[in-house]
Protein backbone atom coordinates (compact mmCIF):
# COMPACT_ATOMS: atom_id res chain seq x y z
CA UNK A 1 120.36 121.98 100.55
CA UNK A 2 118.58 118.82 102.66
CA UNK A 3 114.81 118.63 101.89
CA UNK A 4 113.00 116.59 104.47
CA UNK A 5 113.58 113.41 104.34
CA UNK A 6 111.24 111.15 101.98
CA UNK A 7 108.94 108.45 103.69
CA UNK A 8 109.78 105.21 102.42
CA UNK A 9 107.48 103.95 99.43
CA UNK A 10 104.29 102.37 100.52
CA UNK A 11 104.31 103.21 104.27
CA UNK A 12 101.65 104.95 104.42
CA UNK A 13 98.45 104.12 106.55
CA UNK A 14 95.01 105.27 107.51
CA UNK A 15 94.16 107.60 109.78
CA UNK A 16 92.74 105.14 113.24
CA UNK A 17 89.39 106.51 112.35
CA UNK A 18 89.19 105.33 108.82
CA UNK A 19 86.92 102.75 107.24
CA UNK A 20 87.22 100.96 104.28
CA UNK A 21 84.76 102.05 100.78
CA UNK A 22 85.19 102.66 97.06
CA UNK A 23 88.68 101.05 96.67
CA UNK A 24 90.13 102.87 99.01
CA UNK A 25 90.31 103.64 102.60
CA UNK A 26 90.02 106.37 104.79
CA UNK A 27 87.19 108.43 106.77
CA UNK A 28 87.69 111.83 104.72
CA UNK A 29 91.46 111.53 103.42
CA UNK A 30 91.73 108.20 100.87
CA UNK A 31 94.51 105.84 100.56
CA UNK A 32 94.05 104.54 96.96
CA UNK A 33 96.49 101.33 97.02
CA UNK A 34 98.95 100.66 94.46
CA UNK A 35 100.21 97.97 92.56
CA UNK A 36 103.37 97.56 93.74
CA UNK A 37 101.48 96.87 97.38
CA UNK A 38 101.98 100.55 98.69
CA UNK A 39 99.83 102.96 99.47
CA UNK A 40 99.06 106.62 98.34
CA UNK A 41 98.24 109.16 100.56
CA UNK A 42 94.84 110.97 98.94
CA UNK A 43 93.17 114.42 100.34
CA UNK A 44 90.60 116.43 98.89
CA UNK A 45 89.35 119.71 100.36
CA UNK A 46 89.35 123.65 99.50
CA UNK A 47 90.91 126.74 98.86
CA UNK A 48 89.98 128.69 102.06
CA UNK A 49 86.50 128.20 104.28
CA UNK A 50 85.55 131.99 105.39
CA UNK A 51 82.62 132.51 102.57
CA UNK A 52 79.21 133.54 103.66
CA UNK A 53 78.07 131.97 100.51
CA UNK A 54 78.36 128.78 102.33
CA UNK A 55 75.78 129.88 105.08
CA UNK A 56 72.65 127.99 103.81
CA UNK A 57 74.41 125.40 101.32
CA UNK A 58 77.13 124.16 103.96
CA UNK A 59 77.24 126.19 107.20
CA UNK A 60 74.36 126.14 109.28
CA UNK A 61 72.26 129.52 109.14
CA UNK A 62 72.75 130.37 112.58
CA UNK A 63 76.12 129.96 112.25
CA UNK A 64 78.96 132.65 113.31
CA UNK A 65 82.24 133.19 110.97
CA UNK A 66 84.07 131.83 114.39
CA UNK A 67 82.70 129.06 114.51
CA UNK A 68 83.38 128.54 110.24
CA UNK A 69 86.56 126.52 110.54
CA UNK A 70 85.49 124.19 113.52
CA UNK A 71 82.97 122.99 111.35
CA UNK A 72 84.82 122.78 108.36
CA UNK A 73 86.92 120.50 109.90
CA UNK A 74 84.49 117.94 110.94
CA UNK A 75 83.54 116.88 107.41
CA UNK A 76 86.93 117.70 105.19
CA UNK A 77 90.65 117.19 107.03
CA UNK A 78 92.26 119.07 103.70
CA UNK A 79 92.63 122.90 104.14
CA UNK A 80 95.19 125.58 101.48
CA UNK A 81 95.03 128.57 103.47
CA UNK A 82 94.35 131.73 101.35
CA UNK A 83 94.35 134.52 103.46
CA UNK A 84 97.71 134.06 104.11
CA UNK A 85 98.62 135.51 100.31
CA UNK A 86 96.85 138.93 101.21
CA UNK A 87 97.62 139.42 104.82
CA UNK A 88 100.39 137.43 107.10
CA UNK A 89 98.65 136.10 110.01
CA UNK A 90 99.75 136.76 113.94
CA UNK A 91 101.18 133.36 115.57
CA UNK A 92 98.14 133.57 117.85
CA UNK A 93 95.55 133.46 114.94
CA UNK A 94 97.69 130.11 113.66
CA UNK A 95 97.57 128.48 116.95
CA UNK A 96 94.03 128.97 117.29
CA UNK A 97 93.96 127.39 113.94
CA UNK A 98 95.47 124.19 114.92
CA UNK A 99 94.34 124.33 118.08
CA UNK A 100 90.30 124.58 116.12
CA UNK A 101 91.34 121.63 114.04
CA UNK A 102 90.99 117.83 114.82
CA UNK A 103 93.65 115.47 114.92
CA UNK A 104 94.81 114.47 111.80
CA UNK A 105 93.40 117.70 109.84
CA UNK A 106 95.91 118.88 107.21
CA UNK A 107 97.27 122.86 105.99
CA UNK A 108 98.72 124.24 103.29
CA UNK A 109 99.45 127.86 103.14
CA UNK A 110 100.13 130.47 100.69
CA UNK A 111 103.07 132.58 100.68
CA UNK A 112 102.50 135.95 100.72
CA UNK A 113 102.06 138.27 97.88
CA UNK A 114 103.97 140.62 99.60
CA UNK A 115 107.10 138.38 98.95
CA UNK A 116 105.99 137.06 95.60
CA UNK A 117 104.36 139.70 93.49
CA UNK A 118 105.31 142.98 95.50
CA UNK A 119 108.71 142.33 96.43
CA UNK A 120 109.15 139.11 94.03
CA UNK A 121 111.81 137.37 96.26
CA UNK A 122 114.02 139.62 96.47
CA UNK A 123 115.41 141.78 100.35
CA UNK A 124 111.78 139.71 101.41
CA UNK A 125 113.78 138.96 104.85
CA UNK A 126 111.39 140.67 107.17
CA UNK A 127 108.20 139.21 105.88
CA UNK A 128 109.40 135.90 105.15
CA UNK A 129 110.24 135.93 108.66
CA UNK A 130 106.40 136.67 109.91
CA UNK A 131 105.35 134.43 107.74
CA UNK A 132 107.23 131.47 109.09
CA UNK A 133 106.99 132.18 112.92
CA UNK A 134 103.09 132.02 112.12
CA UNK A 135 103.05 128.83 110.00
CA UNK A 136 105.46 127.34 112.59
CA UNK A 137 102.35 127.29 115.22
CA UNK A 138 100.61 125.04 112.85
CA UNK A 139 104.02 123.14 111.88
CA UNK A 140 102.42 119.70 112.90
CA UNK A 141 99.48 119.86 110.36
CA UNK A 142 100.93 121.18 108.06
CA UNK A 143 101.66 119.02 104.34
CA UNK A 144 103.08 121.54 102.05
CA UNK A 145 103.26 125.56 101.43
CA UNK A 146 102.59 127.29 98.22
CA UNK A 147 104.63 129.43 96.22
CA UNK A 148 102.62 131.26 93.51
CA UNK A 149 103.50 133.07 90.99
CA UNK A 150 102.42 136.45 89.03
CA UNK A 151 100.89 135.44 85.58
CA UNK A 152 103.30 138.68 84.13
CA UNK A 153 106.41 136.25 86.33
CA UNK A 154 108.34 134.60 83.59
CA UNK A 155 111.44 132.67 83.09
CA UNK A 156 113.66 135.22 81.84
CA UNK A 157 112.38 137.67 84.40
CA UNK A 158 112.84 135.56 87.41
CA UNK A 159 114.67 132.32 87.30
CA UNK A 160 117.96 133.25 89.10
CA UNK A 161 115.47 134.92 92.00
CA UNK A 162 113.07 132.10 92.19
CA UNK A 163 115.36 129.61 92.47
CA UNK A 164 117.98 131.27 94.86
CA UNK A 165 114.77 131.71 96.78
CA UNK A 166 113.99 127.73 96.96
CA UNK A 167 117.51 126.77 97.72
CA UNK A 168 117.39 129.34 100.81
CA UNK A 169 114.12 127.81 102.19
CA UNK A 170 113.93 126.36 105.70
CA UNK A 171 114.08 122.08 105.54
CA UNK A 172 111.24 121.99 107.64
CA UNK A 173 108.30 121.95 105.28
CA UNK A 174 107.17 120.36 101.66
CA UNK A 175 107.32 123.14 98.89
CA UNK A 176 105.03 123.39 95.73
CA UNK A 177 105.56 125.92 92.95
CA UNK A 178 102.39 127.52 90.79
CA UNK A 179 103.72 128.76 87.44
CA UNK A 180 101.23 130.88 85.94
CA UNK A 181 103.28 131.95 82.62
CA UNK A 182 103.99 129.26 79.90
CA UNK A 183 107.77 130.44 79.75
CA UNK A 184 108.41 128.25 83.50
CA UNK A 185 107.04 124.77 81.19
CA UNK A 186 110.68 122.92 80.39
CA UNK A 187 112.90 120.37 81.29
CA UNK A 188 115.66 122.79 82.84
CA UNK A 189 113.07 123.64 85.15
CA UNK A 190 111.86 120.63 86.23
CA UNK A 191 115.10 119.48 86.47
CA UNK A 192 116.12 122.08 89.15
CA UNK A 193 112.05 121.50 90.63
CA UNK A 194 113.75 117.85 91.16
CA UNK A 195 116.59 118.22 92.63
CA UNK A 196 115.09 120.31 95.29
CA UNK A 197 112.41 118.13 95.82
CA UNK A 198 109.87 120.85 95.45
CA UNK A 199 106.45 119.87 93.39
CA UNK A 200 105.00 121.77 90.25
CA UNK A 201 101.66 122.13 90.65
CA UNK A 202 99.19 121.29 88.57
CA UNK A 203 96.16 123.71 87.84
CA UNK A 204 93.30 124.12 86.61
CA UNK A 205 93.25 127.63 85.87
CA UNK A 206 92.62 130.43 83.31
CA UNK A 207 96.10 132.12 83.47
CA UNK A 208 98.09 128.81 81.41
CA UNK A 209 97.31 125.06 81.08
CA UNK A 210 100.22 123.58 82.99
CA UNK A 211 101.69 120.11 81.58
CA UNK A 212 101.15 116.90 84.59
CA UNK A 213 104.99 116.80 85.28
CA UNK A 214 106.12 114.95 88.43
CA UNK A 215 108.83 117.02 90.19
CA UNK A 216 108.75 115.15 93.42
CA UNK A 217 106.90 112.57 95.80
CA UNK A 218 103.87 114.20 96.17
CA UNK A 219 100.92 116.02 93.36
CA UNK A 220 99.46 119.11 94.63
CA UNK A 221 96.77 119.79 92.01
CA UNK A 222 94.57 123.07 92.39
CA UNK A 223 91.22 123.25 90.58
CA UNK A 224 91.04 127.46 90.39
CA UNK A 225 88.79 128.22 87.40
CA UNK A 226 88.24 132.03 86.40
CA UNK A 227 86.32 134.73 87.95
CA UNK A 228 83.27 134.84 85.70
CA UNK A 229 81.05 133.72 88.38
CA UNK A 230 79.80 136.66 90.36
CA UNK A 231 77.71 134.68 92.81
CA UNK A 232 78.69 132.04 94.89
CA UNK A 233 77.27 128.95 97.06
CA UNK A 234 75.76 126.46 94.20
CA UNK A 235 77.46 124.34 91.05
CA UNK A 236 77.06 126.42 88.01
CA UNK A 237 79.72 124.75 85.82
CA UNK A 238 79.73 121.07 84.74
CA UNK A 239 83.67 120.70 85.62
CA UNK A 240 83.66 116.77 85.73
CA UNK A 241 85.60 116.94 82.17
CA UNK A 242 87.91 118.97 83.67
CA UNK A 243 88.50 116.86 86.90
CA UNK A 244 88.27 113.76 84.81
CA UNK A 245 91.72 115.06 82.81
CA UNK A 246 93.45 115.44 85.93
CA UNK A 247 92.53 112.65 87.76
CA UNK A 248 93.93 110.49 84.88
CA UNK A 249 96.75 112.47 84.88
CA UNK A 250 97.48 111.34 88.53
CA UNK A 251 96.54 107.50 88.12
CA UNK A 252 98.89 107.28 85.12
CA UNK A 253 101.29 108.54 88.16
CA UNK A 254 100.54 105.29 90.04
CA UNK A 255 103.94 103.69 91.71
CA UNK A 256 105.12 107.23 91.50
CA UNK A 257 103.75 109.23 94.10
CA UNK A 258 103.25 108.86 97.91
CA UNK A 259 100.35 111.61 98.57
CA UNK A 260 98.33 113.83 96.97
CA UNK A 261 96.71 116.85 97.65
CA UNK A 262 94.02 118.13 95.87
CA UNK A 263 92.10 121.65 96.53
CA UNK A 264 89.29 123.54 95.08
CA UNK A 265 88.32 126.72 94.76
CA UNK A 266 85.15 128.58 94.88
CA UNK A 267 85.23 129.94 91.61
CA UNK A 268 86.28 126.65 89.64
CA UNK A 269 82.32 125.71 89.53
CA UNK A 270 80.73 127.56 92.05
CA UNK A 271 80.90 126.01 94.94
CA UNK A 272 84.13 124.31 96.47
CA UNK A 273 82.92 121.32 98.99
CA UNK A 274 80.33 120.26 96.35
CA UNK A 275 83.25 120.17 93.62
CA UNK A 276 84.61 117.78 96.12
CA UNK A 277 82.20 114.75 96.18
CA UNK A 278 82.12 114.81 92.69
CA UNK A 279 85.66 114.71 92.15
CA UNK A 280 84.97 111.68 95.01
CA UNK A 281 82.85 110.38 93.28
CA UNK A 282 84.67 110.30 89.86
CA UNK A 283 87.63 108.81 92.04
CA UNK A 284 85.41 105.64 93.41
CA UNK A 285 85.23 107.60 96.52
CA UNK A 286 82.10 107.58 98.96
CA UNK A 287 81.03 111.41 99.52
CA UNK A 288 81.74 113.18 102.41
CA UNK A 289 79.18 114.17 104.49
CA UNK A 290 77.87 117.52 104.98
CA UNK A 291 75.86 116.93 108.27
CA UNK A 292 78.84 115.98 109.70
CA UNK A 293 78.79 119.78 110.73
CA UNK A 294 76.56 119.28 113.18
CA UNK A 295 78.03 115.88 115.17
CA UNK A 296 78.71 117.38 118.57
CA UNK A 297 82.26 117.87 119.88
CA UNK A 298 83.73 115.11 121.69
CA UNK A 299 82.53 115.16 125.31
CA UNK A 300 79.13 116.86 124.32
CA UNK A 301 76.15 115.55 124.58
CA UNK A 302 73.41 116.09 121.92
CA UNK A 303 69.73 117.24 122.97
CA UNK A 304 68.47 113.43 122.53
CA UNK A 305 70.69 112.66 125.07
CA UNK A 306 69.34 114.65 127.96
């Protein structure tokens, strides 16, 4: 099967908005440069943006759930879309996802768990099917989908399904894999994860500690955590040992790689877009800005104005 084909190493550039800061550029993406003169493609936002714990600490108060991912996309241009793992979208409710979305704003997407837990990959035809024609409406922003796995998924349970499953995928998307049983952890796997082209993500979560192996051009690293913390909307956890392992882990990948994609989740330390700035910040990264919310759309004028 053809994967899509590969940039060339070290073409890569910022987006036209960017400006330079902390060793790399880029407004909200970063392009940390490498020493063989190329470039790598760095983006850093969250699992999902739909919390009302992030009414107060990153929303505005008087803000409306419609109105969540129009602001979300003013200060991060990184999105993995959860709800797609619990309930396939309409092609509508995509488009007005892209359509909500500035240019240069970037998806990812969860399978469903319909076709990976409930019906794990096998006569998943029919949902598969939904599930593409709505990710196809946000084809041009989108960077990679997610496959994840059942912790109770293991090798001997499902490597001939998984893997007939990746070689039937459509060519027109970026693939990453989450193993969350220690069984999926050896070379014959990787081996096959290579020859697709589709990454092995890395993780940060309670199910398994997954080894940093490089499967393809591109990390997709998820910081997940556990679901001790009940309540949302503030850092609880000091994770920066954590997110200083991986971040190592993806610098010793330097020459490697051509973008990277890194997401957190609420639960990790509380608090996804402030998980963010300090992973920034641990990068050499300026933070992003949370005001940003409130920079009026292009073509509207702000009450100082008037």
């Amino acid at each position: 099967m053809t994967r899509p084909r590969r940039p060339e190493s070290g073409t890569f550039s910022p987006p036209d908005d960017s400006i330079q800061g902390g060793g790399f550029t880029g407004r909200i993406s970063s392009i940390y440069p490498r020493r063989d003169g190329g470039v790598v493609e760095l983006r850093i936002g969250c699992v999902g943006y739909s919390y009302p714990e992030w009414v107060g600490p990153f929303y505005p108060r008087h803000a409306s759930q419609e109105e969540f991912l129009r602001m979300f996309g003013k200060v991060f241009d990184l999105l993995e879309i959860d709800s797609t793992f619990y309930r396939i979208p309409l092609p509508d409710m995509t488009r007005d996802w892209r359509q909500l979305t500035p240019e240069g704003f970037s998806f990812s997407a969860k399978f469903p768990k319909v076709v990976t837990h409930e019906l794990e990959f096998r006569r998943a035809k029919e949902p598969l099917a939904r599930f593409f024609a709505a990710i196809a409406e946000l084809k041009p922003k989108v960077k990679a989908l997610l496959i994840q796995l059942a912790p109770s998924y293991t090798l001997i349970r499902g490597e001939q399904e998984l893997f007939e499953f990746l070689q039937s995928l459509p060519d027109d998307y970026r693939y990453a894999v989450e193993f969350r049983h220690g069984s999926w952890f050896n070379e014959t796997v990787y081996d096959s994860l290579r020859k697709l082209e589709i990454a092995m993500a890395w993780s940060e979560v309670q199910y398994t500690d997954p080894p940093p192996i490089l499967t393809t051009d591109f990390v997709y690293l998820r910081f997940i955590g556990d679901r001790s913390l009940k309540k949302l909307g503030w850092v609880q956890i000091d994770r920066t040992p954590e997110m200083r392992k991986w971040l190592g882990h993806l610098r010793s990948f330097e020459g490697q790689v051509d973008r990277a994609y890194v997401f957190f989740n609420n639960h990790f330390a509380g608090f996804g877009p402030a998980c963010v700035n300090v992973f920034r910040d641990l990068a050499g990264l300026p933070p992003v800005d949370f005001q940003a919310i409130h920079a009026p759309e292009r073509g509207q004028k702000r009450i100082v104005d008037f």
